[in-house]
Protein backbone atom coordinates (compact mmCIF):
# COMPACT_ATOMS: atom_id res chain seq x y z
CA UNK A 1 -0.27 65.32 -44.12
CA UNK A 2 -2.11 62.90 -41.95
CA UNK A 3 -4.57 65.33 -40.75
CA UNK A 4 -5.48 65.97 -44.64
CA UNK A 5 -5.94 62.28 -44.81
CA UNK A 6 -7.92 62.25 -41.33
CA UNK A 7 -10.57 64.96 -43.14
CA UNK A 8 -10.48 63.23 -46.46
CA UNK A 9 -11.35 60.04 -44.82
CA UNK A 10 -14.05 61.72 -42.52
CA UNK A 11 -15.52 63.70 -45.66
CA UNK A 12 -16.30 60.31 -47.28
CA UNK A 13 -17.81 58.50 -44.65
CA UNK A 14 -20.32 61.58 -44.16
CA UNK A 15 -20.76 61.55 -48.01
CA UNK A 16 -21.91 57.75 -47.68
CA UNK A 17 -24.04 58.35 -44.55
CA UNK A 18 -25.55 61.26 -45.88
CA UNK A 19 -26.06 60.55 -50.04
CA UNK A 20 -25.60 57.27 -50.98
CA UNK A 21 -26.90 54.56 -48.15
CA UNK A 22 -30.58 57.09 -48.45
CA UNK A 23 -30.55 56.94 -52.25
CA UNK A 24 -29.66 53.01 -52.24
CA UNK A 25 -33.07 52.39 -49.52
CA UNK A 26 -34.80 54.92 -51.78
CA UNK A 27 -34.09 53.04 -55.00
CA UNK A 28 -34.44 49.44 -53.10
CA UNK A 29 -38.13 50.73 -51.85
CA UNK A 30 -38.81 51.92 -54.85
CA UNK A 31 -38.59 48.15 -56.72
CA UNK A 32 -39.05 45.86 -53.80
CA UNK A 33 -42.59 44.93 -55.52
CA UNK A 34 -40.42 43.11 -58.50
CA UNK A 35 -39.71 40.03 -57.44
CA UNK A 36 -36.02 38.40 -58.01
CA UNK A 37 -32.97 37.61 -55.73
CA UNK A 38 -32.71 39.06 -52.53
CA UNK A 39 -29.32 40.71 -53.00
CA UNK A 40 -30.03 42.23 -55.71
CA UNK A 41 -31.49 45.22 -54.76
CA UNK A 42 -28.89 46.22 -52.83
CA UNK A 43 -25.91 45.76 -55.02
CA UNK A 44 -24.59 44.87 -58.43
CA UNK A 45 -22.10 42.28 -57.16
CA UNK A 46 -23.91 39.38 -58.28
CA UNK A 47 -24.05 40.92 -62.25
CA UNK A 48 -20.66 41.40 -61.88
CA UNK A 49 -19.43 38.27 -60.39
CA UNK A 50 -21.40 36.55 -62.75
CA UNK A 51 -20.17 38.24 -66.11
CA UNK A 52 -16.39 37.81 -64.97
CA UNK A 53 -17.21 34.32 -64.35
CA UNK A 54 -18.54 33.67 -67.92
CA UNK A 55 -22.11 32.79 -66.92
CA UNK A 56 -24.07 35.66 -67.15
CA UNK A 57 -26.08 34.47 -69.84
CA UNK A 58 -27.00 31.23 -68.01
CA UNK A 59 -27.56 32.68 -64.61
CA UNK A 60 -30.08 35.84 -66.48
CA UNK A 61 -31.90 32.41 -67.94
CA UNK A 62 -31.96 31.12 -64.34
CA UNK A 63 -33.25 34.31 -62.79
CA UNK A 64 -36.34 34.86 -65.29
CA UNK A 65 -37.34 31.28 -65.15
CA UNK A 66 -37.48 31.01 -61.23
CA UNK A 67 -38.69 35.08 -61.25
CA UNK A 68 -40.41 35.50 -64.32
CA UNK A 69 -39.38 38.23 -67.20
């Protein structure tokens, strides 16, 4: 059992090294010319935090003043 855990865990760490962290600099390079908070290329944490924190709509207001549309 633990050595089908071992390979599970192993298969998903080469999944993220090998597909997702070169897709995620692909996309980020692709829009670093827009301009808008640093984080945000990266990850949707901020969106998220933000709409389960009720002040998505606020914060989006924020973000185009100090960014532009």
């Amino acid at each position: 059992m633990a050595l089908i855990t071992n390979t599970l865990v192993a298969a998903i760490v080469v999944l993220l090294l090998v597909y997702v962290v070169p897709a995620r600099i692909k996309a980020y390079n692709r829009l670093a010319h827009i301009k808008g908070p640093p984080t945000t290329g990266w990850s949707k944490a901020w969106l998220v935090r933000n709409q389960f924190g009720g002040k998505l709509c606020t914060t989006l207001i924020d973000v185009a003043r100090k960014y532009g549309k």
